[in-house]
N, C-alpha and C. Protein backbone atom coordinates (compact mmCIF):
# COMPACT_ATOMS: atom_id res chain seq x y z
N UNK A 1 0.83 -1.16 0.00
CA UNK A 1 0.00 0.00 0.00
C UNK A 1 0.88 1.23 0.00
N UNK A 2 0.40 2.29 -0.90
CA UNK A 2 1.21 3.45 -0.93
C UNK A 2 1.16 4.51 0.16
N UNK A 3 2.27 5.04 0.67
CA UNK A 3 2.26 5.71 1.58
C UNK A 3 1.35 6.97 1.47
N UNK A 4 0.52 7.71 2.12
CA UNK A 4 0.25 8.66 1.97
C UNK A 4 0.88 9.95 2.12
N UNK A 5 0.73 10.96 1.14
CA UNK A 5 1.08 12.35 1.96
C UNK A 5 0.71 13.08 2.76
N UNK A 6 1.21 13.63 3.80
CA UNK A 6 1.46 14.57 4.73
C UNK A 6 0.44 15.80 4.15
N UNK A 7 -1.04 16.07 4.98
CA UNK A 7 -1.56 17.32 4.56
C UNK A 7 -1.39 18.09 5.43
N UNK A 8 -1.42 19.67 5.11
CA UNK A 8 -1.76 20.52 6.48
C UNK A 8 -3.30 20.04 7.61
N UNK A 9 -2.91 19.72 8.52
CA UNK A 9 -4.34 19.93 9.08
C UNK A 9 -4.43 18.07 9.62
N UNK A 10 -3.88 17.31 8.88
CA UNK A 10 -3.54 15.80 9.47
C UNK A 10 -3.38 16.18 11.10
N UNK A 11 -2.55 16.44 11.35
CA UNK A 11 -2.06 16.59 12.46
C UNK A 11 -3.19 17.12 13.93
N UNK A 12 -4.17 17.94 13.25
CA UNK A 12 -5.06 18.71 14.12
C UNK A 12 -5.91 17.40 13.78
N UNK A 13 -6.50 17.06 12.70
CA UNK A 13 -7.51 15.78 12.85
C UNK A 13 -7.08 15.02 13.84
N UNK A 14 -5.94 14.18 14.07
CA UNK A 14 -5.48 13.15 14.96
C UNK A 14 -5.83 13.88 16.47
N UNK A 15 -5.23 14.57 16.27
CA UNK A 15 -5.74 15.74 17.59
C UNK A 15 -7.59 15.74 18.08
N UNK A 16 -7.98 15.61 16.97
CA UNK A 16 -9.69 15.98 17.35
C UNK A 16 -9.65 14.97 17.29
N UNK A 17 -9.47 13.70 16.37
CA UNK A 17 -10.28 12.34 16.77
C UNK A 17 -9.82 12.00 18.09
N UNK A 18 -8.85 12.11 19.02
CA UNK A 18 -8.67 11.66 20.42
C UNK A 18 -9.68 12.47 21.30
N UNK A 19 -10.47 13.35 21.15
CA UNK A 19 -11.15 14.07 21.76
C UNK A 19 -12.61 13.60 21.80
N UNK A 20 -12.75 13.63 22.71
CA UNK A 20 -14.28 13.56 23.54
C UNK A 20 -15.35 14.30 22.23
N UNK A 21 -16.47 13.74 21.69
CA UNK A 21 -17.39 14.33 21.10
C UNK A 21 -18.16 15.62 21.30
N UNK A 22 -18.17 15.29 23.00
CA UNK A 22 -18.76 16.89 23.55
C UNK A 22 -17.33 17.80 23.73
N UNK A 23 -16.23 17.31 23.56
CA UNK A 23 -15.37 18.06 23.24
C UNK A 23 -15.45 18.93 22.12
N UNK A 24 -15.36 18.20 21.20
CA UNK A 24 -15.56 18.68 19.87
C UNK A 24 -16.68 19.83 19.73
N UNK A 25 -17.39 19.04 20.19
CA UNK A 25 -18.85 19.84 20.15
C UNK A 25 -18.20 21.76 20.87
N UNK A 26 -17.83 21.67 22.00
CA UNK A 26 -18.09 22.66 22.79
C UNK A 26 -17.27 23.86 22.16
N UNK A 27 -15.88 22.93 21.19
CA UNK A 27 -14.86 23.63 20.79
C UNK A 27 -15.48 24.55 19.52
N UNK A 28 -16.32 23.83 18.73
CA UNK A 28 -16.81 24.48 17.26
C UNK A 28 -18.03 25.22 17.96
N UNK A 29 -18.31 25.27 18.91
CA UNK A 29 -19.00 25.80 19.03
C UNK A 29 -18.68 27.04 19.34
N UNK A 30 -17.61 27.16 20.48
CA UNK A 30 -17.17 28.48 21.06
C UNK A 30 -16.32 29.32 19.92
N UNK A 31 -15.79 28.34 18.92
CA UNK A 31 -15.06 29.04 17.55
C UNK A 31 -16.14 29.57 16.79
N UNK A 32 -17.10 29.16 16.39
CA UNK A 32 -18.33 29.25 15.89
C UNK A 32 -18.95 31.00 16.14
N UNK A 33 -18.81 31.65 17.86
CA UNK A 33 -19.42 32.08 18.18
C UNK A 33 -18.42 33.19 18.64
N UNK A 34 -16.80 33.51 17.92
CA UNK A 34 -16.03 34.09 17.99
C UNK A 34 -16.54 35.71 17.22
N UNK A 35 -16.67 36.32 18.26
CA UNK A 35 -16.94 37.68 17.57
C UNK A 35 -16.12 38.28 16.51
N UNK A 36 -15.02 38.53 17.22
CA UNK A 36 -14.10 39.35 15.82
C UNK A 36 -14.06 38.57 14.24
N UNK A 37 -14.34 37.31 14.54
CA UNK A 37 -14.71 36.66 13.16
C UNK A 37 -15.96 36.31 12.69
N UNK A 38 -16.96 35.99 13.57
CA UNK A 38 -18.19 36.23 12.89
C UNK A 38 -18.83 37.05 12.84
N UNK A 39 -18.87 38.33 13.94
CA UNK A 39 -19.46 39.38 13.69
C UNK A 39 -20.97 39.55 14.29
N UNK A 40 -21.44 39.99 13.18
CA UNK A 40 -22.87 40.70 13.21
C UNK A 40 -24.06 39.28 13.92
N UNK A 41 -23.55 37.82 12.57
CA UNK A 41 -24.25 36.37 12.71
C UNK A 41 -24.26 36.06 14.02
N UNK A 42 -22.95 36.38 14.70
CA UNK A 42 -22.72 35.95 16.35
C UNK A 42 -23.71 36.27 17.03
N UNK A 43 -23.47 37.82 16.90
CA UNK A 43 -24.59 38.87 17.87
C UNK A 43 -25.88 37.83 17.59
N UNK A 44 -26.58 37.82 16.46
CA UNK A 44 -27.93 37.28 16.21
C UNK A 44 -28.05 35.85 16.43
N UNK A 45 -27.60 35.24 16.56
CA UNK A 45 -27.31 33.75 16.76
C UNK A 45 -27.81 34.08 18.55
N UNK A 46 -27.12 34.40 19.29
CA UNK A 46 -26.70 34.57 20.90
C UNK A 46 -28.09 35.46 20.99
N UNK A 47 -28.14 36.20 20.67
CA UNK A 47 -28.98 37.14 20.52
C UNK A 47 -31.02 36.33 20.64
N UNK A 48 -30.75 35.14 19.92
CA UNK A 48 -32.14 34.79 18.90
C UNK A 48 -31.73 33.66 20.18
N UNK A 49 -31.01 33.11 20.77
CA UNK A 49 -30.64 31.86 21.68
C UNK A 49 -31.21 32.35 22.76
N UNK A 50 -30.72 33.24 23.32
CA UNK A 50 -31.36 34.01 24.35
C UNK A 50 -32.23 34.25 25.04
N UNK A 51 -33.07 34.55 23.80
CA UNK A 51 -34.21 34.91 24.26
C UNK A 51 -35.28 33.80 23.90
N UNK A 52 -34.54 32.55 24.27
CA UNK A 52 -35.59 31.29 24.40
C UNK A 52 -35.42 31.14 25.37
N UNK A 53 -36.30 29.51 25.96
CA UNK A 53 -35.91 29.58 27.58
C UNK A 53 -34.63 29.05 28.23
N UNK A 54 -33.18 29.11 26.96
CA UNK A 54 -32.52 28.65 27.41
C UNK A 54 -31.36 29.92 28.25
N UNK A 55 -31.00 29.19 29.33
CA UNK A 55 -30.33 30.50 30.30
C UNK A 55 -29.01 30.50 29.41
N UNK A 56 -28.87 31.91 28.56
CA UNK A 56 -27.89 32.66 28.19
C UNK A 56 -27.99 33.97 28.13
N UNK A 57 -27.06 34.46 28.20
CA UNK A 57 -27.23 36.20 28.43
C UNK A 57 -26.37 36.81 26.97
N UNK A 58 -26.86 37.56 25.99
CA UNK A 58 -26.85 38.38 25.12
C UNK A 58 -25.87 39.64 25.27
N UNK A 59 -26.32 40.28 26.49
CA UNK A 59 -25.66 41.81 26.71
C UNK A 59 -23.92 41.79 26.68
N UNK A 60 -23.51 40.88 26.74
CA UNK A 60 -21.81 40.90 26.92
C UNK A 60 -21.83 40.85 25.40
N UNK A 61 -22.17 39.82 24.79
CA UNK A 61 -21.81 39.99 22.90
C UNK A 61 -22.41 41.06 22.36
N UNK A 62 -23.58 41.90 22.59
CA UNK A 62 -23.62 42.85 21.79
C UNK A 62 -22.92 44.29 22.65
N UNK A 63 -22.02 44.36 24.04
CA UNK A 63 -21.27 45.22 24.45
C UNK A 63 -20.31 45.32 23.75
N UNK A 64 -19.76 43.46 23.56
CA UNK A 64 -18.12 43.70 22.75
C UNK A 64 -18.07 43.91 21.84
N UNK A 65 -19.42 43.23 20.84
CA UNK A 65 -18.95 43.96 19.71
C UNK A 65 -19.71 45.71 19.65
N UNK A 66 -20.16 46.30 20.20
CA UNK A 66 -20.38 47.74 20.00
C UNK A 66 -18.71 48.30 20.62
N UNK A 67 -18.27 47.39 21.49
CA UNK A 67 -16.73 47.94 21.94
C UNK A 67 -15.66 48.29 21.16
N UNK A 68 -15.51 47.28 20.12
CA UNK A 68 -14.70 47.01 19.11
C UNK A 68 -15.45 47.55 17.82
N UNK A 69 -16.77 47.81 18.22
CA UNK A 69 -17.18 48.62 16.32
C UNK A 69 -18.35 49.86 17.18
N UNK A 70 -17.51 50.78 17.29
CA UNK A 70 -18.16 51.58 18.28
C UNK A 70 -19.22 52.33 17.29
N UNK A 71 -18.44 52.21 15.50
CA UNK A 71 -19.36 53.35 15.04
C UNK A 71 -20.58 52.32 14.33
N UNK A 72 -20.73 51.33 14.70
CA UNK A 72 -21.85 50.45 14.27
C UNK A 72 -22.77 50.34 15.62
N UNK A 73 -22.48 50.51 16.54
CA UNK A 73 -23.56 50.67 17.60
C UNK A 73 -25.19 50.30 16.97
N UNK A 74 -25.69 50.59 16.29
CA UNK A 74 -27.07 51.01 15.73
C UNK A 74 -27.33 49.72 15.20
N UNK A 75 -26.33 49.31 14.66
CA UNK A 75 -26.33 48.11 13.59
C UNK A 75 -26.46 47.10 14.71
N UNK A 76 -25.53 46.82 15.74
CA UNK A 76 -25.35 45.89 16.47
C UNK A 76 -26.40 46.00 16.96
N UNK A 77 -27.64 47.28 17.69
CA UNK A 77 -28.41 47.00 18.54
C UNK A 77 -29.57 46.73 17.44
N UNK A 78 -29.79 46.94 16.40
CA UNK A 78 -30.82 46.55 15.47
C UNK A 78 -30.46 45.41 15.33
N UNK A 79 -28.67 45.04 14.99
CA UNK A 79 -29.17 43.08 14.77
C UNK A 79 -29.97 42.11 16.17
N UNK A 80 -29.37 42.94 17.35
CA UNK A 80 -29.84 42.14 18.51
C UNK A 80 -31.26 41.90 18.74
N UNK A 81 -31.78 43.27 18.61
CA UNK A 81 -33.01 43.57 18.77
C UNK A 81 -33.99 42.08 17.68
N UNK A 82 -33.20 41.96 16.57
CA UNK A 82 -34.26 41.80 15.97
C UNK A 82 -34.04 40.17 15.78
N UNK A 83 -32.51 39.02 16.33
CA UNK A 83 -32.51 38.04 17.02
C UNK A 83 -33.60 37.95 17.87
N UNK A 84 -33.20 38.83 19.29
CA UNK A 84 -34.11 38.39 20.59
C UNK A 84 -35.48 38.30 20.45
N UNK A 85 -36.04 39.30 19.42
CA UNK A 85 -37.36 39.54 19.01
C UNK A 85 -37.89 38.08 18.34
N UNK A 86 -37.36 37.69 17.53
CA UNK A 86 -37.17 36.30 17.14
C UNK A 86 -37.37 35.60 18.09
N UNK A 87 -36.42 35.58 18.82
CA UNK A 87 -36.85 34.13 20.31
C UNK A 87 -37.75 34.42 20.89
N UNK A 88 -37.88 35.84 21.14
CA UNK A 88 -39.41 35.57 22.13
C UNK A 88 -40.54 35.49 21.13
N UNK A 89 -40.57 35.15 19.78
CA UNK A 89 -41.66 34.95 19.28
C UNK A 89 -41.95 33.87 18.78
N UNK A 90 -40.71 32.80 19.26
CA UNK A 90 -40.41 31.36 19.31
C UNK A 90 -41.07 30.71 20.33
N UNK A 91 -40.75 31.68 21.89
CA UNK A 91 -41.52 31.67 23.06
C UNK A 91 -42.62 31.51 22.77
N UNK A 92 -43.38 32.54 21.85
CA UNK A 92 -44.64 32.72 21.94
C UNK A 92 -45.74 31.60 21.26
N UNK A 93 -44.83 31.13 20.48
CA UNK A 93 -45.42 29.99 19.33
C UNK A 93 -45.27 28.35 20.58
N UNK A 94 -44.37 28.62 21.45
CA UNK A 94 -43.71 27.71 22.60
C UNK A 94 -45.23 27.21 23.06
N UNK A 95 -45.32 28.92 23.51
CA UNK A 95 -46.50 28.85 24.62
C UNK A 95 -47.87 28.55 24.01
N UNK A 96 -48.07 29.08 23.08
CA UNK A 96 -49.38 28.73 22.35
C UNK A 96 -49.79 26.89 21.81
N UNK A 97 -48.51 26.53 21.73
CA UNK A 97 -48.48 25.19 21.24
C UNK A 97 -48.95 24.53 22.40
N UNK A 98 -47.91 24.99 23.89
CA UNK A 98 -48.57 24.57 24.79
C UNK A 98 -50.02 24.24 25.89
N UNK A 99 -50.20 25.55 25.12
CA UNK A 99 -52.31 25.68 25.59
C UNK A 99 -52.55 23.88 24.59
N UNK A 100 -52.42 23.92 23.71
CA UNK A 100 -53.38 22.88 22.98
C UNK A 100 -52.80 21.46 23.53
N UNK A 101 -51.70 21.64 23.88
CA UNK A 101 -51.16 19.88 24.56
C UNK A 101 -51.79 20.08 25.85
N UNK A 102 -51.95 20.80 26.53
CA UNK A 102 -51.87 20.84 27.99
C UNK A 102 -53.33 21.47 28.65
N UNK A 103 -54.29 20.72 29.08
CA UNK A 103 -55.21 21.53 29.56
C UNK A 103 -55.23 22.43 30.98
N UNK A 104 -56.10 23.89 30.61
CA UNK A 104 -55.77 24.78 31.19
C UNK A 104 -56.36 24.10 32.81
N UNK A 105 -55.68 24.50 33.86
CA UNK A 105 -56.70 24.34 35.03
C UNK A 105 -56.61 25.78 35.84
N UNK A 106 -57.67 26.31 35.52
CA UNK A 106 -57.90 27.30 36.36
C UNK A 106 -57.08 28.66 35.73
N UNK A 107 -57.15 29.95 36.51
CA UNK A 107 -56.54 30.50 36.08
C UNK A 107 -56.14 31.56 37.45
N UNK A 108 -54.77 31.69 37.03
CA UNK A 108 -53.91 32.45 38.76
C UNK A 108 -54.09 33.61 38.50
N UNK A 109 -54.05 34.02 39.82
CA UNK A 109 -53.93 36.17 39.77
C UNK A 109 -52.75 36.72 38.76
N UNK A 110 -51.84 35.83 38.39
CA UNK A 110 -50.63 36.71 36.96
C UNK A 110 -51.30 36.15 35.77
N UNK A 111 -52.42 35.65 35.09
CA UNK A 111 -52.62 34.96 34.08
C UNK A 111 -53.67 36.12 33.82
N UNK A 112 -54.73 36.45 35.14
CA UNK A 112 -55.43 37.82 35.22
C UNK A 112 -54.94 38.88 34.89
N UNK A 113 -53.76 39.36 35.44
CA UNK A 113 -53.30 40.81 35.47
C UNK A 113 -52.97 40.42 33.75
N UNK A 114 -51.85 39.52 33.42
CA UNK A 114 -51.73 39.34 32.00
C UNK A 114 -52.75 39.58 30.69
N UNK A 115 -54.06 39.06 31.17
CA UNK A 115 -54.89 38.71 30.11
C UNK A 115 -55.60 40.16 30.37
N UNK A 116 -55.75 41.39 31.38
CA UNK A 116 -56.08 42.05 31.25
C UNK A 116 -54.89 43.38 30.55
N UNK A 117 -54.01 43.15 30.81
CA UNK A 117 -52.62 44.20 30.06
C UNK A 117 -52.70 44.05 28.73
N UNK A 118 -52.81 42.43 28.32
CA UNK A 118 -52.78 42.15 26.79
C UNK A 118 -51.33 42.44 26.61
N UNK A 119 -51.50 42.56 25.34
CA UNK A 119 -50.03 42.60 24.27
C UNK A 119 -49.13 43.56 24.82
N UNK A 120 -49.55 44.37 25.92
CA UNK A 120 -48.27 45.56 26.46
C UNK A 120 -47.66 45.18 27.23
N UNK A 121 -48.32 43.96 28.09
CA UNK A 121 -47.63 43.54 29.25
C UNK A 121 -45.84 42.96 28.54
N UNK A 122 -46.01 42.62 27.13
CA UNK A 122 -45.35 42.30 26.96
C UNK A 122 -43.64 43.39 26.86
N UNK A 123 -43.78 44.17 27.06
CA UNK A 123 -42.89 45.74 27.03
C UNK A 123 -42.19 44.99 27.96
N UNK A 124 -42.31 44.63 29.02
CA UNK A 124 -41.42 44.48 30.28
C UNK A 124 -40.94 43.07 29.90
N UNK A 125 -41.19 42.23 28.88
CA UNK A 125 -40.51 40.70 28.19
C UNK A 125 -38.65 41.07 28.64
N UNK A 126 -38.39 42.34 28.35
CA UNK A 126 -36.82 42.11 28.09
C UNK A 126 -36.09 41.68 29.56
N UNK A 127 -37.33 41.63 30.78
CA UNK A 127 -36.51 41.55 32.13
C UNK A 127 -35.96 40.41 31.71
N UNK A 128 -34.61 39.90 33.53
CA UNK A 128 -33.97 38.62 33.21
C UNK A 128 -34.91 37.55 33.89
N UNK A 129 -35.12 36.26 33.63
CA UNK A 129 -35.99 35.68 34.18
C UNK A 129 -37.28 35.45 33.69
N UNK A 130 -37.93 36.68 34.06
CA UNK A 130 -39.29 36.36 33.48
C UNK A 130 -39.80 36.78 32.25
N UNK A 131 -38.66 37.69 31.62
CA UNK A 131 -39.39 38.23 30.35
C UNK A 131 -39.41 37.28 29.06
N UNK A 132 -38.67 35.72 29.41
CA UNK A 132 -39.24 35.25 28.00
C UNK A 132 -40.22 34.07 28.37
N UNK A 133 -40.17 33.73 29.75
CA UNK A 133 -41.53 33.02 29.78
C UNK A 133 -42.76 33.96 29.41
N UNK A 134 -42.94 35.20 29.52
CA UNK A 134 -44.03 36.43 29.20
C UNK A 134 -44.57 36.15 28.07
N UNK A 135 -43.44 35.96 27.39
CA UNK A 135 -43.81 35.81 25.62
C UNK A 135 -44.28 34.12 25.55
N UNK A 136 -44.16 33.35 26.32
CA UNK A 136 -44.66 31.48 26.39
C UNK A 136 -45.92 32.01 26.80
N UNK A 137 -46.47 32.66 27.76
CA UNK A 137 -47.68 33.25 28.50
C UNK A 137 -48.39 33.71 27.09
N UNK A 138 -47.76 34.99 26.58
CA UNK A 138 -48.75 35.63 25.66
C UNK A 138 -49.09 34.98 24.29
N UNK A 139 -48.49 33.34 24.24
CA UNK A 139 -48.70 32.89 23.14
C UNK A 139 -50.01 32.00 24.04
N UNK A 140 -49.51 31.38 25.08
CA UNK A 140 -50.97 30.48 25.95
C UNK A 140 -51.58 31.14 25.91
N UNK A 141 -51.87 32.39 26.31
CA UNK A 141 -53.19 32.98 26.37
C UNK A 141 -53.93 33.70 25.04
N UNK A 142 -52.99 33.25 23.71
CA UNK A 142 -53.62 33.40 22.26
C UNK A 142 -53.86 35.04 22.20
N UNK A 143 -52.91 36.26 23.03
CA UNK A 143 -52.94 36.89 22.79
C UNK A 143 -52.65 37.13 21.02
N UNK A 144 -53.26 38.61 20.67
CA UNK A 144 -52.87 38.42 19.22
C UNK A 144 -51.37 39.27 18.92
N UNK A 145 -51.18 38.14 17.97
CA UNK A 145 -49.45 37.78 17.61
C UNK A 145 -48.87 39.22 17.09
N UNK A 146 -49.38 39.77 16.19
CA UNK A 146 -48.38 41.22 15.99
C UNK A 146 -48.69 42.16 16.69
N UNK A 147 -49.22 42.84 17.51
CA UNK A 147 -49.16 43.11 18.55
C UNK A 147 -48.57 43.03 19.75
N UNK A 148 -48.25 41.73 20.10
CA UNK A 148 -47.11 41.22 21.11
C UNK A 148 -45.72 41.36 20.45
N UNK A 149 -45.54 40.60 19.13
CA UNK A 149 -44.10 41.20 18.58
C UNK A 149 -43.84 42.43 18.78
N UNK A 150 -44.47 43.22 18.43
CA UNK A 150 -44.25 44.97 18.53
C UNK A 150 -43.97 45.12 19.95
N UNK A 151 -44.71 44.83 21.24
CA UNK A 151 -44.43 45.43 22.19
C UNK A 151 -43.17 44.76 22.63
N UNK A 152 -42.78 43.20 22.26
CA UNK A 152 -41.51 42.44 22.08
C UNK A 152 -40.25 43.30 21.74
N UNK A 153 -40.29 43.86 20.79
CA UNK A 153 -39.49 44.53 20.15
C UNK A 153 -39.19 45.86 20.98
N UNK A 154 -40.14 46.36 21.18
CA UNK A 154 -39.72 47.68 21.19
C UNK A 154 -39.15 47.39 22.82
N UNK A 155 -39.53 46.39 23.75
CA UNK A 155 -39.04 46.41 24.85
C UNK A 155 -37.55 46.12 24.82
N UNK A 156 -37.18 44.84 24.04
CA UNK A 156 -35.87 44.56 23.60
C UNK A 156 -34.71 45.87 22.90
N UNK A 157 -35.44 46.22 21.98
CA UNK A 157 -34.70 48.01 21.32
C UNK A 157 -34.22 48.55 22.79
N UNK A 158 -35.37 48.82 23.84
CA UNK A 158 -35.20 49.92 24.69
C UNK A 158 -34.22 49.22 25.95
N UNK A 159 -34.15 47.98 25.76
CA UNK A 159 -33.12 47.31 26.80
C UNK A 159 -31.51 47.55 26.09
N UNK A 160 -31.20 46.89 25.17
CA UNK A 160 -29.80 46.91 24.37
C UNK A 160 -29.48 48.69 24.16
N UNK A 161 -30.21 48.94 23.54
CA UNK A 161 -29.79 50.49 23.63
C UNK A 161 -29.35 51.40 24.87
N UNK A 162 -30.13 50.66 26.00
CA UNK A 162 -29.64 52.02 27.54
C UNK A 162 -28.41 51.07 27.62
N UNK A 163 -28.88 49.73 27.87
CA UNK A 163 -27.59 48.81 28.65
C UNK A 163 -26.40 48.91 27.51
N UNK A 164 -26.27 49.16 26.59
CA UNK A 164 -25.15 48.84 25.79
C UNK A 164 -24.57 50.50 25.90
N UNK A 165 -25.40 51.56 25.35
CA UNK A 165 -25.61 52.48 25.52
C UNK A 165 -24.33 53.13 26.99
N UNK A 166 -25.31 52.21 27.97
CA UNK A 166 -24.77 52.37 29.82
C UNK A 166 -22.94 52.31 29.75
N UNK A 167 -22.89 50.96 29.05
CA UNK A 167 -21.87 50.07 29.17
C UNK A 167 -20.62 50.58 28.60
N UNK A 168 -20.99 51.71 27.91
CA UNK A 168 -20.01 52.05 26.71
C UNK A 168 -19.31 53.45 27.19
N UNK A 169 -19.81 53.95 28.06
CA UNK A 169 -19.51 55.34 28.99
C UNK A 169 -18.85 54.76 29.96
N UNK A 170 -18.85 53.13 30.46
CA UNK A 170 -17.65 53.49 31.21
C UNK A 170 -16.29 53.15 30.55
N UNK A 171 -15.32 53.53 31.47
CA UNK A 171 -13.87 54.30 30.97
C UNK A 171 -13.30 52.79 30.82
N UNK A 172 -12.32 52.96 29.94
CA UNK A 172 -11.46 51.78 29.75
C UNK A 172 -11.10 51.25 30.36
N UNK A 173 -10.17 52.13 31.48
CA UNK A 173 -9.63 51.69 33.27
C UNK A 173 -9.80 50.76 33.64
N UNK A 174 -11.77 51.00 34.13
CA UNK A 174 -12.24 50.04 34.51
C UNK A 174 -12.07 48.90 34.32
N UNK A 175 -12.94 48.76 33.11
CA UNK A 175 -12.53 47.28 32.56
C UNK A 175 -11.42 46.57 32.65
N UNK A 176 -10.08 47.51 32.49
CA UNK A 176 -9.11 47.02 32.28
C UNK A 176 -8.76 46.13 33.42
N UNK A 177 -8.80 46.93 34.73
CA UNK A 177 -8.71 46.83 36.24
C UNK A 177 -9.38 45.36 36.49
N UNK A 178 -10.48 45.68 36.09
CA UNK A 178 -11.62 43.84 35.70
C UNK A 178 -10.67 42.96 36.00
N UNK A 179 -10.28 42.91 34.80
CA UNK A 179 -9.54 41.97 34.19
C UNK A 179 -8.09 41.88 34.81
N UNK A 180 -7.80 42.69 35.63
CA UNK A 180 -6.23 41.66 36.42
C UNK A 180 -5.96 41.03 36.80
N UNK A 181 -6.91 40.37 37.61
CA UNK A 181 -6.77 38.72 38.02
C UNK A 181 -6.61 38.05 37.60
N UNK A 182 -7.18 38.04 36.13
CA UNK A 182 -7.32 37.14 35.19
C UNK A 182 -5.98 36.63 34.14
N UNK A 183 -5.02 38.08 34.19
CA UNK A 183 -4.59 38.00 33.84
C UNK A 183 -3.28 37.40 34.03
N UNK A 184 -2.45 36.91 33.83
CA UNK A 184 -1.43 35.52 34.25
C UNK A 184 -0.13 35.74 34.59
């Protein structure tokens, strides 16, 4: 049998095939989700992840990259905005799916205050915690759907914009200071 040649990149394969699958996994993933190289997709990816019910937080990727692309600010908080807006309207399709599997029993004093706010209650969706079960709620309770996006949205706009907004006034120092421990 003929010997093979030597490619670039042999060497890193042998490397990954000794590795654990969720290795693999965790590695393409965190490369995957490298800002200075993916950019804008990152933000919206993290962004649209987010704001499902899985616990991840958004505001650090769209800080760094408004950090590093200070004069895109607008861009970054429109791509975020319009990821997260996405998940909670993933939520909302979540929750609505869920009314029809699941019968209702009864209904609690937050299902009240909800069903009487309607689609605005949804403004306050961007808190941490409860604002994307809000959007699972306003799909169970068959609130109507563009209406809740809108107040979705505009709550999400008005979160990324102060907090990124917040984040960006403070001084370099700081941060820098952050980070000394860390550093080796």
């Amino acid at each position: 049998m003929a010997a093979r040649a030597h490619r670039p990149g042999d060497q890193a394969l042998g490397a990954a095939a000794r590795l654990d699958p969720m290795e693999i996994f965790v590695e393409r993933l965190i490369e995957w989700f490298a800002l200075p190289r993916n950019g804008l997709s990152s933000v919206f990816l993290i962004a649209f992840v987010s704001a499902t019910l899985l616990p991840l937080g958004s505001e650090p990727a769209v800080f760094g990259y408004a950090k590093l692309n200070p004069d895109q600010f607008w861009i970054v908080v429109l791509v975020a905005t319009v990821g997260n807006t996405l998940g909670g309207v993933v939520d909302y399709w979540m929750g609505r799916g869920a009314k029809a599997a699941v019968a209702r029993e009864g209904s609690s004093r937050y299902l009240k205050w909800f069903e009487r706010l309607g689609p605005k209650a949804l403004l306050a969706s961007f808190l941490p915690v409860v604002g994307d079960p809000m959007c699972a709620v306003a799909g169970w309770l068959r609130l109507a759907f563009w209406p809740c996006v809108m107040w979705i949205a505009l709550g999400r706009v008005l979160r990324y914009t102060l907090m990124t907004g917040l984040l960006l006034w403070v001084p370099d120092t700081w941060w820098k200071a952050l980070l000394v421990p860390f550093s080796g």
